[in-house]
Protein backbone atom coordinates (compact mmCIF):
# COMPACT_ATOMS: atom_id res chain seq x y z
CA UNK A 1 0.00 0.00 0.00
CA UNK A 2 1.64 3.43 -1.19
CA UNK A 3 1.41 6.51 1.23
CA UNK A 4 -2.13 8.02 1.66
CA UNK A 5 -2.19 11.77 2.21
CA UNK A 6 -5.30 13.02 4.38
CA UNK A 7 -6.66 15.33 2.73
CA UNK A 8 -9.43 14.78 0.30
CA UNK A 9 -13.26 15.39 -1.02
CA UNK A 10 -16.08 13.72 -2.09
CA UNK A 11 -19.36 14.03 -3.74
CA UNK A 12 -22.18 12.05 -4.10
CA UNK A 13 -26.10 12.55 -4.80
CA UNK A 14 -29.26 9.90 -5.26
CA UNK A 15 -32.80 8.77 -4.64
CA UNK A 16 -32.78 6.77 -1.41
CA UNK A 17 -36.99 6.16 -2.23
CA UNK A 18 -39.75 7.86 -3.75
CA UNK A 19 -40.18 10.28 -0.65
CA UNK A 20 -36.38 11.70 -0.86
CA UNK A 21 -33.29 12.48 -2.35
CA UNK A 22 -30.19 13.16 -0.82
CA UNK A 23 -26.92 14.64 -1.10
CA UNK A 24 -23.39 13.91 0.51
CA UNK A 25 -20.12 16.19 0.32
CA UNK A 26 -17.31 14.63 2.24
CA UNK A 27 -14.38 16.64 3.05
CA UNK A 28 -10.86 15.65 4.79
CA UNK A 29 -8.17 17.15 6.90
CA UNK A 30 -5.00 16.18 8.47
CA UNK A 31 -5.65 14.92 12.11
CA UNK A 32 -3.83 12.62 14.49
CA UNK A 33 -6.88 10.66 15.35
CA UNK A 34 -10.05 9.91 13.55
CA UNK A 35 -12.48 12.80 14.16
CA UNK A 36 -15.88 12.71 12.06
CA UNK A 37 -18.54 14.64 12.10
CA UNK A 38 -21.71 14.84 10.40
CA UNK A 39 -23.91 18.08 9.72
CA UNK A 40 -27.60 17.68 8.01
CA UNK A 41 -29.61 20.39 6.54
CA UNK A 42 -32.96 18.74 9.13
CA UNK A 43 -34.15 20.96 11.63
CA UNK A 44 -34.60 17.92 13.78
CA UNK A 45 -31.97 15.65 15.80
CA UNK A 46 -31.75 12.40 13.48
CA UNK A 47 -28.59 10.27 15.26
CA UNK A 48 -30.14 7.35 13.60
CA UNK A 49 -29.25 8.80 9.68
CA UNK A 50 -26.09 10.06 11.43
CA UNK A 51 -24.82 6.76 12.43
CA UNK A 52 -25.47 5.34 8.99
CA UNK A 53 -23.38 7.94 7.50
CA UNK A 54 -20.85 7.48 10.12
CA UNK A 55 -20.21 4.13 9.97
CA UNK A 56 -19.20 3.98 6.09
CA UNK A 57 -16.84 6.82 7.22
CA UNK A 58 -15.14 4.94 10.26
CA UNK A 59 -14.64 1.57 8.39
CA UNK A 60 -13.02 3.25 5.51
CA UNK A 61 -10.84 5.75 7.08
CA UNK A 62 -8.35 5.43 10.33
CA UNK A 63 -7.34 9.20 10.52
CA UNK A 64 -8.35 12.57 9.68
CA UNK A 65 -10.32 14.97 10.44
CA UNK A 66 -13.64 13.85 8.46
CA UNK A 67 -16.40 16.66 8.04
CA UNK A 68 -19.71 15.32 6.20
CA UNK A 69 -22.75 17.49 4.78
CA UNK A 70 -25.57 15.80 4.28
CA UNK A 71 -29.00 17.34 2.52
CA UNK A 72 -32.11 15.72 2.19
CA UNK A 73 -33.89 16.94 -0.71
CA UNK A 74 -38.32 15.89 -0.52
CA UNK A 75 -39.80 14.55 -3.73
CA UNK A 76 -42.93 16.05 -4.51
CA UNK A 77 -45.00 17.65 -1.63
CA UNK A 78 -44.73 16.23 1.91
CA UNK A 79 -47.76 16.44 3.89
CA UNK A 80 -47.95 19.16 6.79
CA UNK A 81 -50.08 19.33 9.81
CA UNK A 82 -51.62 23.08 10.27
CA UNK A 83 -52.62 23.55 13.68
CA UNK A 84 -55.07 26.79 14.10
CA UNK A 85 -55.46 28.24 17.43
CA UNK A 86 -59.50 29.02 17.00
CA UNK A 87 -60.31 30.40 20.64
CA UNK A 88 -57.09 32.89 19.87
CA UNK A 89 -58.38 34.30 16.34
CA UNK A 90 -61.74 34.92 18.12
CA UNK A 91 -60.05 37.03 20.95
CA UNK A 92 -58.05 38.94 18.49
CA UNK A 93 -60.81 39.90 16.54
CA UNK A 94 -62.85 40.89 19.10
CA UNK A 95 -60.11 43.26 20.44
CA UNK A 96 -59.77 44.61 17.46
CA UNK A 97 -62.96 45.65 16.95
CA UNK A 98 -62.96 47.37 20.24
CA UNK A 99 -60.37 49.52 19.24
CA UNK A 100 -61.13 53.67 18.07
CA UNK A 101 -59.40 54.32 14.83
CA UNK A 102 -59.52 57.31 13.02
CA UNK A 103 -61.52 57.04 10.19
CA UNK A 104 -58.17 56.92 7.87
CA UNK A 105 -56.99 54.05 9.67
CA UNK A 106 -60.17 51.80 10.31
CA UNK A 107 -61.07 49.76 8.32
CA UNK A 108 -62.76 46.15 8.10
CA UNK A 109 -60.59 43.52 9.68
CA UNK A 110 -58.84 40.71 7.12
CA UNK A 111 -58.57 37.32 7.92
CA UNK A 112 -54.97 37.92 6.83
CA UNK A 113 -54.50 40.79 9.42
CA UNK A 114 -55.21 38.60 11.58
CA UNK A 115 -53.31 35.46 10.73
CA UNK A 116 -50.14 37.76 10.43
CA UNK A 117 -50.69 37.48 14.51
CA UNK A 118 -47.40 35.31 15.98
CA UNK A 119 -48.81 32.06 17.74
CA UNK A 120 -52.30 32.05 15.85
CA UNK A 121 -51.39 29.32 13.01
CA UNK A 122 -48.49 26.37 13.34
CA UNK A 123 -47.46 24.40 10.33
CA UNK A 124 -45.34 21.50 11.17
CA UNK A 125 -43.53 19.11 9.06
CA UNK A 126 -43.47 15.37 9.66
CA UNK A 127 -40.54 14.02 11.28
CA UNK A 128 -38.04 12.62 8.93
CA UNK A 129 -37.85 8.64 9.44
CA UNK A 130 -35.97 6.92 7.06
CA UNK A 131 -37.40 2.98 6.68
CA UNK A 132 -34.19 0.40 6.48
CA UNK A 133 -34.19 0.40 2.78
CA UNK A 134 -34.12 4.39 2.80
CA UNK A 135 -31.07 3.88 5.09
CA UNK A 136 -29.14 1.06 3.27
CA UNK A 137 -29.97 3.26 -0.21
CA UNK A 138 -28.40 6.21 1.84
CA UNK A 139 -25.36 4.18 2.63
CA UNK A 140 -24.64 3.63 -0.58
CA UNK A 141 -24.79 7.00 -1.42
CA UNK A 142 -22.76 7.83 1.45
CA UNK A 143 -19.98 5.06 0.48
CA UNK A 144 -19.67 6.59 -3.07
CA UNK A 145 -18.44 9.95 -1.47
CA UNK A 146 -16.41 8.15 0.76
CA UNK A 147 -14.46 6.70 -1.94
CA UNK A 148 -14.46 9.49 -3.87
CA UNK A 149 -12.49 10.90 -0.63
CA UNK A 150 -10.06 7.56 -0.64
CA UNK A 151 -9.50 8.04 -4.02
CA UNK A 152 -8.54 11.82 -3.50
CA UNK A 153 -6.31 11.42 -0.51
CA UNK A 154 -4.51 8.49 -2.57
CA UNK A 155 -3.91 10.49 -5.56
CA UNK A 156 -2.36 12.93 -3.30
CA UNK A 157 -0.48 10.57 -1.75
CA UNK A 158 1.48 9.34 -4.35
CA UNK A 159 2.24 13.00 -5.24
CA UNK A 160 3.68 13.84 -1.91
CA UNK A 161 5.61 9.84 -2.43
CA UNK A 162 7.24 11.49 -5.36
CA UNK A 163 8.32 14.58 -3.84
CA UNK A 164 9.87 12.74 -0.79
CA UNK A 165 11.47 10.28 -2.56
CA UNK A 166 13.16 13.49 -4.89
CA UNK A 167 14.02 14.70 -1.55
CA UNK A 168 15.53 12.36 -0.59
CA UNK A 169 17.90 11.44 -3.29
CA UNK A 170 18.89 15.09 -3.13
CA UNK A 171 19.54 14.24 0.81
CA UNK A 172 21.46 11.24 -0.60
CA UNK A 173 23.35 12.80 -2.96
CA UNK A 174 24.58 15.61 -0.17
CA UNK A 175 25.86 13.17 2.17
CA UNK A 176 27.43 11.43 -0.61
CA UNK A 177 28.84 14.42 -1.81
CA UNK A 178 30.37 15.56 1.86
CA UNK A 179 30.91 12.05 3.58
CA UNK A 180 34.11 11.73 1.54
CA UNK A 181 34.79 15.37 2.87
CA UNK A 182 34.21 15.03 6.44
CA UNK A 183 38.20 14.05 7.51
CA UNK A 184 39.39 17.40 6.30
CA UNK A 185 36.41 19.22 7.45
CA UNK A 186 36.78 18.25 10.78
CA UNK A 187 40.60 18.22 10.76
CA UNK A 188 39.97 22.31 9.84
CA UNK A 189 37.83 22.54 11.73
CA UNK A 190 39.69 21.24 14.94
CA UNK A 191 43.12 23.13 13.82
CA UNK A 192 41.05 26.29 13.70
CA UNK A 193 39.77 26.01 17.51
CA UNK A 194 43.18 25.12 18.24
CA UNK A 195 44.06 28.17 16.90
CA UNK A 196 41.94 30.85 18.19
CA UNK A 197 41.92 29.29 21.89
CA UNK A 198 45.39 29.10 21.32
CA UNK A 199 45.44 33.31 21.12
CA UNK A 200 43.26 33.16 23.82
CA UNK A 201 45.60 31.26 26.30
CA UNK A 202 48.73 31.00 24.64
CA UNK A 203 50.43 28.00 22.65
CA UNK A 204 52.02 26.80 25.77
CA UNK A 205 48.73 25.32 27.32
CA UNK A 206 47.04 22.08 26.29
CA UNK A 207 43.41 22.35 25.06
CA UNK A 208 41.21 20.13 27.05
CA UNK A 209 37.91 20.23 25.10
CA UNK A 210 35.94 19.03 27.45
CA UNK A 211 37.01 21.37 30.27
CA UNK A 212 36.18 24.28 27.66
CA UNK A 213 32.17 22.68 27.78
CA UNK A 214 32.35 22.62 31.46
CA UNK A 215 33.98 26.22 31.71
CA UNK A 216 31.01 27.00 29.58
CA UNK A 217 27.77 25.36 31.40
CA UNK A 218 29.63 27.24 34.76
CA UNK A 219 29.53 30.63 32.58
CA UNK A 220 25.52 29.90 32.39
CA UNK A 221 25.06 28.32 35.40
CA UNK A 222 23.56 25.06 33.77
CA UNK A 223 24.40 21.76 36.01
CA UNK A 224 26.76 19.35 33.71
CA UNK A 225 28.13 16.02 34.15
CA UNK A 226 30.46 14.71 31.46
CA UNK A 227 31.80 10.99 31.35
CA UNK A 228 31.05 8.11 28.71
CA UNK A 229 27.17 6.98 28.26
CA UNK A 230 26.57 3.37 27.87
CA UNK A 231 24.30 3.43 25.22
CA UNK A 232 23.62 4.22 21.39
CA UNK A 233 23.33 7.62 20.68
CA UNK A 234 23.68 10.08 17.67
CA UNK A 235 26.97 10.75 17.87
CA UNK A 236 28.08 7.23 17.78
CA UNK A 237 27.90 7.14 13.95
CA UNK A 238 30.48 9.98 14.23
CA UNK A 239 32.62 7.81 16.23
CA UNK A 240 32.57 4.88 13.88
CA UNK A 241 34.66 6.85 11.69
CA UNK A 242 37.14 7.68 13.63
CA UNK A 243 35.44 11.21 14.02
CA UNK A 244 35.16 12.46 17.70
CA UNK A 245 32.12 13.38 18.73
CA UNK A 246 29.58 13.84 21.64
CA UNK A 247 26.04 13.89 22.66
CA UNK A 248 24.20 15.95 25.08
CA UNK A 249 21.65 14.36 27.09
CA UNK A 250 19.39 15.26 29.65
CA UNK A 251 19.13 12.46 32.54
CA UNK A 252 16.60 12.48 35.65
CA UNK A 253 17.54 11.36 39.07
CA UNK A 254 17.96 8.13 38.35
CA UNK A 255 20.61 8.30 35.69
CA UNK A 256 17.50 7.70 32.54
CA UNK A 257 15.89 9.64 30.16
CA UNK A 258 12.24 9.73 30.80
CA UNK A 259 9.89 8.37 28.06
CA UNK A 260 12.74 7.97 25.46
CA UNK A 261 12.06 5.66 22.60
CA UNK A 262 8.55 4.59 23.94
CA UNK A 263 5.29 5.48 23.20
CA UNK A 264 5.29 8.26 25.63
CA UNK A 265 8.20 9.81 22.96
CA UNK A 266 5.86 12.85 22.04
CA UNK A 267 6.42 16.53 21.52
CA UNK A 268 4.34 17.52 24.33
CA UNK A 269 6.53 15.49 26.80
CA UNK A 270 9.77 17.40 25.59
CA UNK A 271 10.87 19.90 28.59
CA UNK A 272 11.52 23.58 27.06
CA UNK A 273 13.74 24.58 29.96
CA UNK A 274 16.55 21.83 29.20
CA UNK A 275 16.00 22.41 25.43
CA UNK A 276 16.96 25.85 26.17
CA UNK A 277 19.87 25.11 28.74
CA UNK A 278 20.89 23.08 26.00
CA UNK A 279 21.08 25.86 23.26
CA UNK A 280 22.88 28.37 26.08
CA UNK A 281 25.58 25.88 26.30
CA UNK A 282 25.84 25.00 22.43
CA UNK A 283 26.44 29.12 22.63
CA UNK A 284 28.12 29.62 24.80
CA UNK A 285 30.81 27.23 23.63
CA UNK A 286 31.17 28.65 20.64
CA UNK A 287 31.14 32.21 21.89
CA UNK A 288 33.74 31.01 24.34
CA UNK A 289 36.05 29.66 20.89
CA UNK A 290 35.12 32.87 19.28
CA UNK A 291 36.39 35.03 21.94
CA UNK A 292 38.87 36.91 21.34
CA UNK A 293 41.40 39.65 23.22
């Protein structure tokens, strides 16, 4: 299976019976979980045609953020019950005949006057029930937008496949490009530290690197330990090829990294305050290089 993107649409219209048509526009969003939800053009709550819409959704799709729109359209009338409040349309009358008008205002009183009186007349529709073949025509309706959706989000899919995997040959080529490199880069790059702490403090004193680190984290007051770490980290690629290198890790009290390489491994776990303490010392090292008389 190729790489599905998340975003999509669909479109899809029919005649679930001879009582209605209806109409279903799908759209899709990146989301981390599956979040669907359906909107109707009823002025009634109707969870039943809800969950028929949202179960083609949920056993099609694991992610996204899943918005559905979906209008009911009546064919031919649809009876209405008219409810007339008959005591009310007496009393109104009768007040209004009790009432002095000048002569250019009075006039004989319209059943339409008095209709036009909030409360007098109700007109309700019937509530919309959808028999099970009305809701296993509207799944199918439903389903056809949903794959219009699936076939969307796998169309983009392969796009964004393509653009990664150009990406990543140009990634490829770089490293291929500067791996051969990296001796003399960091032999340069070594011999001009040597040099500049070596105006700093004279030729005649050794350059412990690791004393300049801890000379820095004192400048900024950030607690730091330095020593070997028994375990597999970044910079032991760097090491591998004869290139010496270090990693900078943040322990808690009992000498581990909390949630690291598990399931808890998410961004809002990461603490901002040794992120930072991390990038005072990265600066303050190299300030401290940089220095000069």
């Amino acid at each position: 299976m190729g790489l599905m993107s998340m975003t999509g649409f669909g479109r899809a219209r029919g005649e679930i019976s001879s009582r209605f048509g209806a109409s279903v526009v799908i759209r899709s969003v990146n989301h981390r979980y599956l979040d669907t939800q359906i909107r109707t053009n009823l002025r009634e709550e109707v969870p039943e045609i809800e969950a028929v819409v949202r179960s083609a959704i949920t056993e099609r799709f694991q992610r996204g953020r899943v918005t559905a729109q979906l209008n009911f359209e009546r064919i031919g009338s649809a009876a209405v019950d008219v409810a007339v409040n008959v005591e009310a349309v007496r009393q109104v009358i009768d007040q209004l005949a009790l009432l002095e008008l000048p002569a250019t205002v009075a006039g004989p009183v319209q059943l339409g006057d008095v209709l036009g009186v909030p409360g007098l007349v109700a007109v309700t529709s019937p509530e919309t029930i959808l028999s099970d073949d009305e809701k296993k025509a509207l799944r199918s309706v439903t389903v056809e937008a949903v794959e219009a959706v699936a076939a969307m989000r796998g169309s983009e899919g392969e796009r964004l496949e393509r653009q990664i995997v150009a990406e990543l040959a140009d990634v490829a080529g770089f490293v291929d490009w500067l791996e051969p490199q990296m001796p003399d880069i960091r032999r340069n790059i070594l011999e001009r530290t040597r040099e500049r702490i070596s105006d700093l403090v004279g030729s005649s004193v050794a350059v412990d690197e690791d004393r300049l680190v801890q000379e820095a984290a004192r400048k900024e007051g950030i607690p730091l330990e330095t020593g070997p770490i028994m375990a597999f980290t970044d910079a032991m690629a760097f090491a591998m090829k004869g290139i010496r290198a270090t990693s900078l890790v943040a322990l808690n009290e009992k000498g581990m990294v909390d949630t690291y390489h598990s399931v808890e491994d998410r961004p809002q776990h990461l603490d901002y305050d040794l992120l930072f303490d991390s990038y005072r010392l990265c600066i303050a090292f190299l300030d401290h290089i940089d220095a000069r008389p």
